[in-house]
PDB file of N, CA and C in Angstrom:
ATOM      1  N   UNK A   1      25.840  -3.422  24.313  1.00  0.00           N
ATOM      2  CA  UNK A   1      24.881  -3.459  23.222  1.00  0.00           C
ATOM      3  C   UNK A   1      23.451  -3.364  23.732  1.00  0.00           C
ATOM      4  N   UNK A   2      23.307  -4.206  24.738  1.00  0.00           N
ATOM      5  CA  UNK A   2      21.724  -4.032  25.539  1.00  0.00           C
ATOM      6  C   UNK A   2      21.306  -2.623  25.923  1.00  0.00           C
ATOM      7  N   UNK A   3      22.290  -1.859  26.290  1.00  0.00           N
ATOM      8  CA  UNK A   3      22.042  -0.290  26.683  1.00  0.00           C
ATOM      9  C   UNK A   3      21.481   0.487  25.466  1.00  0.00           C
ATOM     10  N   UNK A   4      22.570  -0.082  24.280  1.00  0.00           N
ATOM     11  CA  UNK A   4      21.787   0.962  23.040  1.00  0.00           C
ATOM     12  C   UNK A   4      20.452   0.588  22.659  1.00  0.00           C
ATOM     13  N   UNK A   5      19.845  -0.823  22.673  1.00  0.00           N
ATOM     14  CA  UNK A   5      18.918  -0.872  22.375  1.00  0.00           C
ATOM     15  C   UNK A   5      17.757  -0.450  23.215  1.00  0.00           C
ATOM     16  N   UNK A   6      17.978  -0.967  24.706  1.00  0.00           N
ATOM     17  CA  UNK A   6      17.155  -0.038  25.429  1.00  0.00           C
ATOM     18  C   UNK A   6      17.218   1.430  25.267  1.00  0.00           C
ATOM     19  N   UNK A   7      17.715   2.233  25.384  1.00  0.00           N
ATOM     20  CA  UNK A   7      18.093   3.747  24.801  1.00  0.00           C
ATOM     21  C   UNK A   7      17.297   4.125  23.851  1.00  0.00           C
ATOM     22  N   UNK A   8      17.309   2.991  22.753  1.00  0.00           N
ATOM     23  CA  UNK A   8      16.685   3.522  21.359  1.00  0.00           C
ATOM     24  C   UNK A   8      15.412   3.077  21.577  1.00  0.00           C
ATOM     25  N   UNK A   9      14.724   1.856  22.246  1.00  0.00           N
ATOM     26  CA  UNK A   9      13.478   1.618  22.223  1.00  0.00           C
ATOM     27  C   UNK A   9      12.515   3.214  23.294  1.00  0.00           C
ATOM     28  N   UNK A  10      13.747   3.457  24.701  1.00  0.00           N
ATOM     29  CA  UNK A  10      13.050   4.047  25.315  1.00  0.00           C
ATOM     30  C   UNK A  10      12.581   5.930  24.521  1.00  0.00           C
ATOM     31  N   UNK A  11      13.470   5.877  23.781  1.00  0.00           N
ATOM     32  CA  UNK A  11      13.465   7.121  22.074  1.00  0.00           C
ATOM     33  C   UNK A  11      12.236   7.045  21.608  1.00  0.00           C
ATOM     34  N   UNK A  12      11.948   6.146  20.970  1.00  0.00           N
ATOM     35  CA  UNK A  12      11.011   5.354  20.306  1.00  0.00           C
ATOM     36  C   UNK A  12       9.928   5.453  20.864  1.00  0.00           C
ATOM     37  N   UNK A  13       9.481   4.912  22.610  1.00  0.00           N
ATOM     38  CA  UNK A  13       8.749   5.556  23.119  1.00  0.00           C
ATOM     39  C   UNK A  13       8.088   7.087  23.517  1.00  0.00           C
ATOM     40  N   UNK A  14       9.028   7.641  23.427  1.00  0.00           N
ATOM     41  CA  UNK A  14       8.904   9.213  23.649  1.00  0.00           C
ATOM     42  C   UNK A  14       8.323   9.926  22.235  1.00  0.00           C
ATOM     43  N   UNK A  15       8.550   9.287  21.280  1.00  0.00           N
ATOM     44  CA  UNK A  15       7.852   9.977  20.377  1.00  0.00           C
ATOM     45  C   UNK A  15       6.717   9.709  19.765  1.00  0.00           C
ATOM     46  N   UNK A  16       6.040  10.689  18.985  1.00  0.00           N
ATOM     47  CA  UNK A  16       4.500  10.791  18.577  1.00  0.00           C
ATOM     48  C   UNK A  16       4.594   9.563  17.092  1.00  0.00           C
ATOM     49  N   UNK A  17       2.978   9.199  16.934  1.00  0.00           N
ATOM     50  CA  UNK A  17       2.392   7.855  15.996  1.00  0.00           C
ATOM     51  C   UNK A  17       3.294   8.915  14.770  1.00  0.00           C
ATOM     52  N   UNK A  18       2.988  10.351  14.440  1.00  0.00           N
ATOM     53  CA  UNK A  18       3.318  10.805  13.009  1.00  0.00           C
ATOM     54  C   UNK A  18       5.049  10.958  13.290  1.00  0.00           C
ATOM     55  N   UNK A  19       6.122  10.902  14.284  1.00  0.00           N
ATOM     56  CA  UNK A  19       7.231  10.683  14.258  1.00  0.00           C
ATOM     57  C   UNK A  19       7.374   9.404  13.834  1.00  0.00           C
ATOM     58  N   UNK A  20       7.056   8.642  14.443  1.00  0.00           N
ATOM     59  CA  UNK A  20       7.508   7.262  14.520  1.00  0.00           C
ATOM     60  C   UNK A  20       7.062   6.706  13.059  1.00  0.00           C
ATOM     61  N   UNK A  21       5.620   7.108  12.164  1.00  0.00           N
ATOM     62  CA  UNK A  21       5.638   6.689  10.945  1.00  0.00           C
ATOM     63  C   UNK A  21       6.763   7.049  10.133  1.00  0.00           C
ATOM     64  N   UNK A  22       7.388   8.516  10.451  1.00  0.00           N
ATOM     65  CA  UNK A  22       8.144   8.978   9.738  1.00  0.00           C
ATOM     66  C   UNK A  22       9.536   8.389   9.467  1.00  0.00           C
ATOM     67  N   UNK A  23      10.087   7.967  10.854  1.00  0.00           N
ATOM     68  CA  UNK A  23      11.141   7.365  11.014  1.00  0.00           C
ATOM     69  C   UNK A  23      11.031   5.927  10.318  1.00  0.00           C
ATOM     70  N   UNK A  24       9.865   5.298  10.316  1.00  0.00           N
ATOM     71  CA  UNK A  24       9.566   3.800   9.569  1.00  0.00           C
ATOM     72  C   UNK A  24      10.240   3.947   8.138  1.00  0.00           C
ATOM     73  N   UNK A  25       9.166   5.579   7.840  1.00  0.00           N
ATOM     74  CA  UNK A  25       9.667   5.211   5.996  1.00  0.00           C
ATOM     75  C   UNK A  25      10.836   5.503   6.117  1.00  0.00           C
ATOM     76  N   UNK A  26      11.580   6.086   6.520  1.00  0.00           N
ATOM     77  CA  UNK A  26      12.970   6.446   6.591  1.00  0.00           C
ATOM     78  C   UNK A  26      13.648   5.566   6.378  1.00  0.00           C
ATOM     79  N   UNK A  27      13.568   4.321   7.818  1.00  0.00           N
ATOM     80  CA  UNK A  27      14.226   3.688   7.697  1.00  0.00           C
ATOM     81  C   UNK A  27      14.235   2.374   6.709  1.00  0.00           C
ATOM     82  N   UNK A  28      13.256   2.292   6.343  1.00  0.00           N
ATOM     83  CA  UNK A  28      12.615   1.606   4.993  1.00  0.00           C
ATOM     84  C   UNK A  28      13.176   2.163   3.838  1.00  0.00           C
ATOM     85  N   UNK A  29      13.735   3.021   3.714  1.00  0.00           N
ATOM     86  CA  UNK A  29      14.385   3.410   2.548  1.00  0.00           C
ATOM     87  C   UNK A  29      15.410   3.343   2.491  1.00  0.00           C
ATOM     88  N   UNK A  30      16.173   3.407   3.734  1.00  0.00           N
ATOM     89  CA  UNK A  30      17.754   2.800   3.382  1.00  0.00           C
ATOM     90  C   UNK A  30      17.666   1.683   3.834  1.00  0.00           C
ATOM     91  N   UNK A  31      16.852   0.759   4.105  1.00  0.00           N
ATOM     92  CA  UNK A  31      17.004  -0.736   4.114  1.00  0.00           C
ATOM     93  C   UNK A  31      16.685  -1.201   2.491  1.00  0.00           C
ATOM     94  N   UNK A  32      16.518  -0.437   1.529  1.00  0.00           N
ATOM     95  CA  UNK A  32      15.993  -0.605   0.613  1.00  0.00           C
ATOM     96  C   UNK A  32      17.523  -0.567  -0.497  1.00  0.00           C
ATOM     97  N   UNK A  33      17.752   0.881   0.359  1.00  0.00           N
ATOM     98  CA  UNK A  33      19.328   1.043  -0.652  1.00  0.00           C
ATOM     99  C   UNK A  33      20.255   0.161  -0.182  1.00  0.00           C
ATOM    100  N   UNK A  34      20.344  -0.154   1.193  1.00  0.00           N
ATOM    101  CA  UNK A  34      21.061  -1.144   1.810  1.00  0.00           C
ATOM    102  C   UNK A  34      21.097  -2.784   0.737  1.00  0.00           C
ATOM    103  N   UNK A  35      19.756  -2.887   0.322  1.00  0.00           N
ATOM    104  CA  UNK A  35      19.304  -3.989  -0.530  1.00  0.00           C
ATOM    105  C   UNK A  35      19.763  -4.280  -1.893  1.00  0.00           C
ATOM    106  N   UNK A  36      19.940  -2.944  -2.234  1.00  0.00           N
ATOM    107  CA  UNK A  36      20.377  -2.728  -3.656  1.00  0.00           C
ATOM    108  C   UNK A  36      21.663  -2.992  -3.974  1.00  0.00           C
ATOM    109  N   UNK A  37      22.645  -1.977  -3.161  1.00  0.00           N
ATOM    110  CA  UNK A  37      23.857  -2.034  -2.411  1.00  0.00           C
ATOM    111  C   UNK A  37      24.524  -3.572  -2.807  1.00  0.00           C
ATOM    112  N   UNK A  38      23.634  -4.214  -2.023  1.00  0.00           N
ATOM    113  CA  UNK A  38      24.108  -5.690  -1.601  1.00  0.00           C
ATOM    114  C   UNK A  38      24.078  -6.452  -2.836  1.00  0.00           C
ATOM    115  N   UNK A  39      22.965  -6.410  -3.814  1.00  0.00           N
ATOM    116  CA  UNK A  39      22.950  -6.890  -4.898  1.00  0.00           C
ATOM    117  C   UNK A  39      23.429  -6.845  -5.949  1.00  0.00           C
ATOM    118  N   UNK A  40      24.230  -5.355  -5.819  1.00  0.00           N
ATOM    119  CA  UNK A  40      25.482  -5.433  -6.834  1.00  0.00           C
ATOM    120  C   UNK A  40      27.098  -5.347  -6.229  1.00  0.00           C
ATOM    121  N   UNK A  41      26.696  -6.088  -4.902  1.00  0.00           N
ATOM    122  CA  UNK A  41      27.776  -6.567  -4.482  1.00  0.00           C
ATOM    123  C   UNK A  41      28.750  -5.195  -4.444  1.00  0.00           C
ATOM    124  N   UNK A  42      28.085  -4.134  -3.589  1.00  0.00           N
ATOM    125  CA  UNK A  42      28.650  -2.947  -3.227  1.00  0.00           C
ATOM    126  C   UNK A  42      28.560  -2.468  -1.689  1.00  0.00           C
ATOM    127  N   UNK A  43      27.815  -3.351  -1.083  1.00  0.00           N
ATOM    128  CA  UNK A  43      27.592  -2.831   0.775  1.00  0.00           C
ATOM    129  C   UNK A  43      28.938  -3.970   1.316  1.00  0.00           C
ATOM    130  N   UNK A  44      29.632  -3.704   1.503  1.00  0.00           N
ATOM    131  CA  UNK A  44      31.229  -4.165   2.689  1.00  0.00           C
ATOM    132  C   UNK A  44      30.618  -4.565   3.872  1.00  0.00           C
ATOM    133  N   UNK A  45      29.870  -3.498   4.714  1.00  0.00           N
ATOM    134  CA  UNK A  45      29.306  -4.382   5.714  1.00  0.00           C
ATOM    135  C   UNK A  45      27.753  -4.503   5.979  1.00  0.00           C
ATOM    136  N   UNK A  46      27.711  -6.232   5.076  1.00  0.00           N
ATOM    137  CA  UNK A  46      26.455  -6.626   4.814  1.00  0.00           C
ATOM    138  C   UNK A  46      25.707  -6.651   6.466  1.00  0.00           C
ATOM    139  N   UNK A  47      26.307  -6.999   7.528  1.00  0.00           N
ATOM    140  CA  UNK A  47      25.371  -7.052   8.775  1.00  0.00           C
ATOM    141  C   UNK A  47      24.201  -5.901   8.966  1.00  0.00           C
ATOM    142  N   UNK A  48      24.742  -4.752   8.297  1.00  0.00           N
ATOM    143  CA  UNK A  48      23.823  -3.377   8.407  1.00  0.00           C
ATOM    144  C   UNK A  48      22.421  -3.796   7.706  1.00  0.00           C
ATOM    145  N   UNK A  49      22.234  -4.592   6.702  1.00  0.00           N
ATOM    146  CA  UNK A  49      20.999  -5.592   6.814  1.00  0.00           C
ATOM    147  C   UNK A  49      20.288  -6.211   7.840  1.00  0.00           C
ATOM    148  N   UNK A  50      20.683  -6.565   8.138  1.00  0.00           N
ATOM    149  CA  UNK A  50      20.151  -7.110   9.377  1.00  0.00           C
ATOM    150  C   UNK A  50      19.558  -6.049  10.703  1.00  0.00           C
ATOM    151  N   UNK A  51      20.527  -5.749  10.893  1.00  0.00           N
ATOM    152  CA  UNK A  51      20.356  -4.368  12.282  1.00  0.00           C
ATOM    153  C   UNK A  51      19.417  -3.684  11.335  1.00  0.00           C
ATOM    154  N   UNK A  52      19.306  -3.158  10.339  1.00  0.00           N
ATOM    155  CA  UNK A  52      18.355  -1.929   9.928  1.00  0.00           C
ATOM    156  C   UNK A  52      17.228  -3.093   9.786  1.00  0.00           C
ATOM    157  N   UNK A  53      17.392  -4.457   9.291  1.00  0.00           N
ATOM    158  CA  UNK A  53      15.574  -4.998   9.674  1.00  0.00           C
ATOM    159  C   UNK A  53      15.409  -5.198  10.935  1.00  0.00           C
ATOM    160  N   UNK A  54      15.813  -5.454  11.998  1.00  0.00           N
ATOM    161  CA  UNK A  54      15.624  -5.129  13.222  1.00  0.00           C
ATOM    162  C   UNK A  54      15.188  -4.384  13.937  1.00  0.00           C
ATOM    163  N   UNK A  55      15.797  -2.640  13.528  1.00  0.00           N
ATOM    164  CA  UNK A  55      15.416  -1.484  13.791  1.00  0.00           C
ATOM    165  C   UNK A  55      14.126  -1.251  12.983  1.00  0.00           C
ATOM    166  N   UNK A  56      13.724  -1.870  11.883  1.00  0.00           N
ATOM    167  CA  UNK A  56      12.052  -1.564  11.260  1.00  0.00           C
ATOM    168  C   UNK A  56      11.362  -2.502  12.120  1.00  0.00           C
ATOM    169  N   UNK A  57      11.784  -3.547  12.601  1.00  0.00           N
ATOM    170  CA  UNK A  57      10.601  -3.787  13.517  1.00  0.00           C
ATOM    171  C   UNK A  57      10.402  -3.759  15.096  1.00  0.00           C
ATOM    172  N   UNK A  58      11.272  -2.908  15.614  1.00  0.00           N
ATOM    173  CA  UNK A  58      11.236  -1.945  16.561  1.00  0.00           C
ATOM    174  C   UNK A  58      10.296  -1.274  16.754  1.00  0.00           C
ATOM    175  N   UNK A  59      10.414  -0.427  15.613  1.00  0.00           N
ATOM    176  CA  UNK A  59       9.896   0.662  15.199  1.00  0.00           C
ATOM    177  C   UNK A  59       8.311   0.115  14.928  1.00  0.00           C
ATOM    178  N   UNK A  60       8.191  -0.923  13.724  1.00  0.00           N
ATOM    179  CA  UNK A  60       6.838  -0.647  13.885  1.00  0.00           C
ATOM    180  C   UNK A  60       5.986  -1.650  14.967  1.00  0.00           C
ATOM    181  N   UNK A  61       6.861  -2.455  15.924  1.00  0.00           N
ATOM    182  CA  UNK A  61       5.841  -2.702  17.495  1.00  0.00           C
ATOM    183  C   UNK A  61       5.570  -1.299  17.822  1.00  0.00           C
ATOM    184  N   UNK A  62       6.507  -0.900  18.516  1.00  0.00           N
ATOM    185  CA  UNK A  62       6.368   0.800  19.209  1.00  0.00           C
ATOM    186  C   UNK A  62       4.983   1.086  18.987  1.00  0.00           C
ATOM    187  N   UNK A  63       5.293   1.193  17.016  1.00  0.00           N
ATOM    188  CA  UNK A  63       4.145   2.085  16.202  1.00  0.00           C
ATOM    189  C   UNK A  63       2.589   1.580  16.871  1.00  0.00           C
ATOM    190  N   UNK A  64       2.363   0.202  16.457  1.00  0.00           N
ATOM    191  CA  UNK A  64       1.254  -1.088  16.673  1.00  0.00           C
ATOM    192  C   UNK A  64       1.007  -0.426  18.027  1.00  0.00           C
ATOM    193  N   UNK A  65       1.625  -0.413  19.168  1.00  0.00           N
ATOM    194  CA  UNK A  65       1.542  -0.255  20.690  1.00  0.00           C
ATOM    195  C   UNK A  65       0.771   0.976  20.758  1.00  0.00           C
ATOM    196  N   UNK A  66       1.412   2.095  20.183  1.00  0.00           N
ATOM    197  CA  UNK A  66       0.581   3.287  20.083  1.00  0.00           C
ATOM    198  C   UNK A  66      -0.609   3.979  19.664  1.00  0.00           C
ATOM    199  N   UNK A  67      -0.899   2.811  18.275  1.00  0.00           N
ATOM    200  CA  UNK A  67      -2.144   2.824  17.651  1.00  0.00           C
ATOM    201  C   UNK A  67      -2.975   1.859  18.545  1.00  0.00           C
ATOM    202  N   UNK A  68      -3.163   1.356  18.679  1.00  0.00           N
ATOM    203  CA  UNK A  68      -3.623   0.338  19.881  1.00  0.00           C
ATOM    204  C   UNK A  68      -4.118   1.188  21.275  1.00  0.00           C
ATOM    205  N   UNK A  69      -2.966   2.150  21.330  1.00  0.00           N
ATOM    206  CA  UNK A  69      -3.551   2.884  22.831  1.00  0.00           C
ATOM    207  C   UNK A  69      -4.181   4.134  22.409  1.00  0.00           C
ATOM    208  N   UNK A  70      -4.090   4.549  21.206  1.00  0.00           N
ATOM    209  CA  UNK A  70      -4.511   5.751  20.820  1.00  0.00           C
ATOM    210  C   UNK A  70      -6.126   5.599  20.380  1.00  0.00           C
ATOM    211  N   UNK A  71      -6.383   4.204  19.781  1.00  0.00           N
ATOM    212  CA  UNK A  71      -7.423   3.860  19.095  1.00  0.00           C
ATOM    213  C   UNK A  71      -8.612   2.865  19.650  1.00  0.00           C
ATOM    214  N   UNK A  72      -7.854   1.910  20.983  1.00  0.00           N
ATOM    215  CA  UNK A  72      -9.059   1.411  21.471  1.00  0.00           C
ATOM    216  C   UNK A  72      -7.867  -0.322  20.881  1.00  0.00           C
ATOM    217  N   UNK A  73      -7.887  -1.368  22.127  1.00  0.00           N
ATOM    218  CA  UNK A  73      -7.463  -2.436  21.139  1.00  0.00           C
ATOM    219  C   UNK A  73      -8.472  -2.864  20.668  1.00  0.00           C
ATOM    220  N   UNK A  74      -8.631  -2.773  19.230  1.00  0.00           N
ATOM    221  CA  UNK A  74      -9.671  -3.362  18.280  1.00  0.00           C
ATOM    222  C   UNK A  74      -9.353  -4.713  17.676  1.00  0.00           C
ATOM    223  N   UNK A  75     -10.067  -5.388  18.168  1.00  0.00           N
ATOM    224  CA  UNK A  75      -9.324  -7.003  16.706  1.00  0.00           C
ATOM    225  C   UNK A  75      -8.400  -7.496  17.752  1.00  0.00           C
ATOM    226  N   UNK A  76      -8.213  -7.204  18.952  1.00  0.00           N
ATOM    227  CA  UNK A  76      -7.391  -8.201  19.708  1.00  0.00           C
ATOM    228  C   UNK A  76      -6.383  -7.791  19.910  1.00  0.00           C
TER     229      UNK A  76
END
């Protein structure tokens, strides 16, 4: 399991601030249907909640890290 996540963070790194926003809303949107899913008691495997909020905040450190190096750290 440690391999995939390293794998996917080192992904994550390799790509550009307008990939990586892209992939956010993405994945923000099926954490969304994932949500819905769940609330009418239609997602079987509820853990995919979890891992997909996990994977949004992956995603947006990465993001933070990049704006940060792209922009100057401003504000700390």
């Amino acid at each position: 399991m440690a391999t995939k996540k390293k794998s996917f963070v080192k992904e994550l790194m390799g790509m550009s601030i307008t990939e990586l926003q892209d992939l956010l809303q993405k994945a923000q949107k099926e954490f969304f249907f994932l949500k819905m899913k769940n609330k009418v008691r239609a997602l079987q495997q509820t853990h995919l909640l979890a891992t997909k909020k996990k994977e949004i905040a992956r995603i947006q450190t990465i993001l933070t890290t990049k704006n940060k190096e792209a922009h100057g750290n401003i504000g700390g």
